[in-house]
C-alpha atoms as a PDB file:
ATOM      1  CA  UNK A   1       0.000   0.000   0.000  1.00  0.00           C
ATOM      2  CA  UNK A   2       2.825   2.307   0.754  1.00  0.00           C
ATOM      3  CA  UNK A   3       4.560   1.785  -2.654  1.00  0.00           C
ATOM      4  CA  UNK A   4       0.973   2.778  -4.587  1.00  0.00           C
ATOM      5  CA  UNK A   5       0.971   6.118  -2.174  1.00  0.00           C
ATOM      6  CA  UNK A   6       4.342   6.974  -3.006  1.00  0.00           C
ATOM      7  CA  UNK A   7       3.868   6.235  -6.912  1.00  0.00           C
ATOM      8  CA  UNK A   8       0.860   8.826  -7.056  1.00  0.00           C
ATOM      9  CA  UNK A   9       2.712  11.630  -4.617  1.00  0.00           C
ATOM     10  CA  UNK A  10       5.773  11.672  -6.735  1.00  0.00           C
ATOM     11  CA  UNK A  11       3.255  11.757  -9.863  1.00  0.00           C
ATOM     12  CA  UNK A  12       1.569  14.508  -8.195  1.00  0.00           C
ATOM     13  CA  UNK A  13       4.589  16.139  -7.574  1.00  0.00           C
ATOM     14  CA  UNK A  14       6.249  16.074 -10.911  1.00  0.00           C
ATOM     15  CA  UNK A  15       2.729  17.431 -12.508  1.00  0.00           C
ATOM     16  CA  UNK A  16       3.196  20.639  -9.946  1.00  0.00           C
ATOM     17  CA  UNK A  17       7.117  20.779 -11.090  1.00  0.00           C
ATOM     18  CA  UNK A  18       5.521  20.844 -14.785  1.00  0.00           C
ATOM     19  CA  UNK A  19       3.143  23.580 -14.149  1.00  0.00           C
ATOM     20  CA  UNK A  20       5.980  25.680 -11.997  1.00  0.00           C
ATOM     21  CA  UNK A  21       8.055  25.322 -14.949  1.00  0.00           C
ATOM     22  CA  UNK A  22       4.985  27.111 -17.242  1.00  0.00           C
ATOM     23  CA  UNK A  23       4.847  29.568 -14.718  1.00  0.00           C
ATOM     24  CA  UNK A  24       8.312  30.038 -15.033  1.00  0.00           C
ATOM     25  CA  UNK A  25       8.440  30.374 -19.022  1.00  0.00           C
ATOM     26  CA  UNK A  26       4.696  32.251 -19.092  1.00  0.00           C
ATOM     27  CA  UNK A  27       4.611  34.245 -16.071  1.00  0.00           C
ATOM     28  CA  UNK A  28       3.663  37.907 -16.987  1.00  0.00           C
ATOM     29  CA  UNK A  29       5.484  39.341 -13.997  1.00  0.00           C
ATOM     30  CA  UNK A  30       8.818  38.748 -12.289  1.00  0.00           C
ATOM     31  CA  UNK A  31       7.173  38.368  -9.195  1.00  0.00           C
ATOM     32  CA  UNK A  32       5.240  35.221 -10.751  1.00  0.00           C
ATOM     33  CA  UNK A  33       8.541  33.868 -11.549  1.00  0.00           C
ATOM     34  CA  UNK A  34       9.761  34.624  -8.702  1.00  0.00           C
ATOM     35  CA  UNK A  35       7.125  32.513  -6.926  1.00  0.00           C
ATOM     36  CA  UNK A  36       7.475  29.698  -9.287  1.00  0.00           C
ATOM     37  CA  UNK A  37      10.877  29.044  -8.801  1.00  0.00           C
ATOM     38  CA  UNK A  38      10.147  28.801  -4.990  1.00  0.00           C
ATOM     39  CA  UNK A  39       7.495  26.658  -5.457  1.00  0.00           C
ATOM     40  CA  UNK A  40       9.702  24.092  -7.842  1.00  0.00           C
ATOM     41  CA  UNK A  41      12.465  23.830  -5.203  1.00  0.00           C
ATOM     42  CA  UNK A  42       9.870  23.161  -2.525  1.00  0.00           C
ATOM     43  CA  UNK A  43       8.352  20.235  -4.911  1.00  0.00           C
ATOM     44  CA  UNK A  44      12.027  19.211  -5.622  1.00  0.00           C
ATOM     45  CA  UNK A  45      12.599  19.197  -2.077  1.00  0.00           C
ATOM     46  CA  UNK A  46       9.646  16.652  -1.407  1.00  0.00           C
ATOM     47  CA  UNK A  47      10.657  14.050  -4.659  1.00  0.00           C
ATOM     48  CA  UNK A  48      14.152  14.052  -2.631  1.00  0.00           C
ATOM     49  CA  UNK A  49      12.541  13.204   0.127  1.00  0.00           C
ATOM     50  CA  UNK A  50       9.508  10.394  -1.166  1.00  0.00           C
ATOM     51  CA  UNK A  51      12.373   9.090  -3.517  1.00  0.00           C
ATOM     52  CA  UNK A  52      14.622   8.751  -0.011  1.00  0.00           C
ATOM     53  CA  UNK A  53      11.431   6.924   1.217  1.00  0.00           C
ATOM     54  CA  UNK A  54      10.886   4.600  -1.480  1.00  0.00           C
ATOM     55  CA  UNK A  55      14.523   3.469  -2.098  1.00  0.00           C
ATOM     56  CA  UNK A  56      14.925   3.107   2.028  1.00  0.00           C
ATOM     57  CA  UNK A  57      18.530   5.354   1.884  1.00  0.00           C
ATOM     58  CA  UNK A  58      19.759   8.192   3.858  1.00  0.00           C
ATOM     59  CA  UNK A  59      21.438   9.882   0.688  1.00  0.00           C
ATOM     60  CA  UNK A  60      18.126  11.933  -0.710  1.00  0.00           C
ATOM     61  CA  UNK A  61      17.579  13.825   2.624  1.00  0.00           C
ATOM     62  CA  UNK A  62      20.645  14.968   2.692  1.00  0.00           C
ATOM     63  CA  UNK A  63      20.158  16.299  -0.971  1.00  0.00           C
ATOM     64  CA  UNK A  64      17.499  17.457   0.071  1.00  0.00           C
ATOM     65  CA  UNK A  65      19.152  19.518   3.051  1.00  0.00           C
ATOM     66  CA  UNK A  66      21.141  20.344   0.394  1.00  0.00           C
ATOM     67  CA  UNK A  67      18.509  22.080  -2.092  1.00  0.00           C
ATOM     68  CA  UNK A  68      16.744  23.787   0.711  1.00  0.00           C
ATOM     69  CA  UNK A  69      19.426  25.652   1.691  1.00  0.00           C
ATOM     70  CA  UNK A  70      20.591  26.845  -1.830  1.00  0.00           C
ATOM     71  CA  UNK A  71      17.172  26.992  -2.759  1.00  0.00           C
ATOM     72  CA  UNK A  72      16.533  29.695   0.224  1.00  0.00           C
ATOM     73  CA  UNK A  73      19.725  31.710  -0.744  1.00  0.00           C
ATOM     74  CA  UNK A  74      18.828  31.919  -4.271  1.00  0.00           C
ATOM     75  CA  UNK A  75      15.228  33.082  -3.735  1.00  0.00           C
ATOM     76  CA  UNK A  76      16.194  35.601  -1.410  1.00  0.00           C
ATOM     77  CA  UNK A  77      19.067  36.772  -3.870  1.00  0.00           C
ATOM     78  CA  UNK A  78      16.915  37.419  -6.862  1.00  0.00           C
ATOM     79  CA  UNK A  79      14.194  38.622  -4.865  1.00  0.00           C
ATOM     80  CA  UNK A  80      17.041  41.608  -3.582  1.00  0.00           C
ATOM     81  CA  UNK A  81      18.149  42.090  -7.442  1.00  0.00           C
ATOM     82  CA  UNK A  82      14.580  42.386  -8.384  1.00  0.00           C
ATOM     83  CA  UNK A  83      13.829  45.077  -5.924  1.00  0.00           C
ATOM     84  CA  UNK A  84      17.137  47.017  -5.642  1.00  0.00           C
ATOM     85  CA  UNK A  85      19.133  45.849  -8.976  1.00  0.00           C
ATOM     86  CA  UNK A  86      21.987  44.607  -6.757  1.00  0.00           C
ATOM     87  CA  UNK A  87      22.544  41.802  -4.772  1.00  0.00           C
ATOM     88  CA  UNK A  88      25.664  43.146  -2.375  1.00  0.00           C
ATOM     89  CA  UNK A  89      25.398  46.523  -0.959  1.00  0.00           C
END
């Protein structure tokens, strides 16, 4: 039962990834984008995780430690060159 739960939340999640990854390409404003790319590193974060789940290793959270901190830094970054056109003051 576990294995049929995991199949349809990582098919859940890669639909989301694809419609992040419209957003991405489609969305009118940066802030969209901006949004989108926050959301597909959250939904990367979880397929790290369900794939650590359904293979039974250790290696995927850590990725997924991994991605959540880059991910963080990088949203915050282009959210700072969006609004003030640098990144370093």
């Amino acid at each position: 039962m576990i294995e049929i739960a995991l199949t349809f939340a990582i098919g859940c999640y890669g639909v989301a990834l694809a419609m992040n990854l419209w957003r991405i390409t489609i969305g009118p404003h940066a802030a969209d984008r901006i949004l989108a790319l926050d959301t597909m590193v959250i939904n990367i974060i979880a397929l790290l995780v369900l794939f650590g789940i359904s293979l039974g290793t250790k290696t995927y959270h850590e990725a997924a430690m991994l991605v959540a901190m880059v991910g963080f830094v990088s949203t915050v970054a282009y959210c700072r060159f969006v609004l003030r056109g640098d990144i370093i003051e």
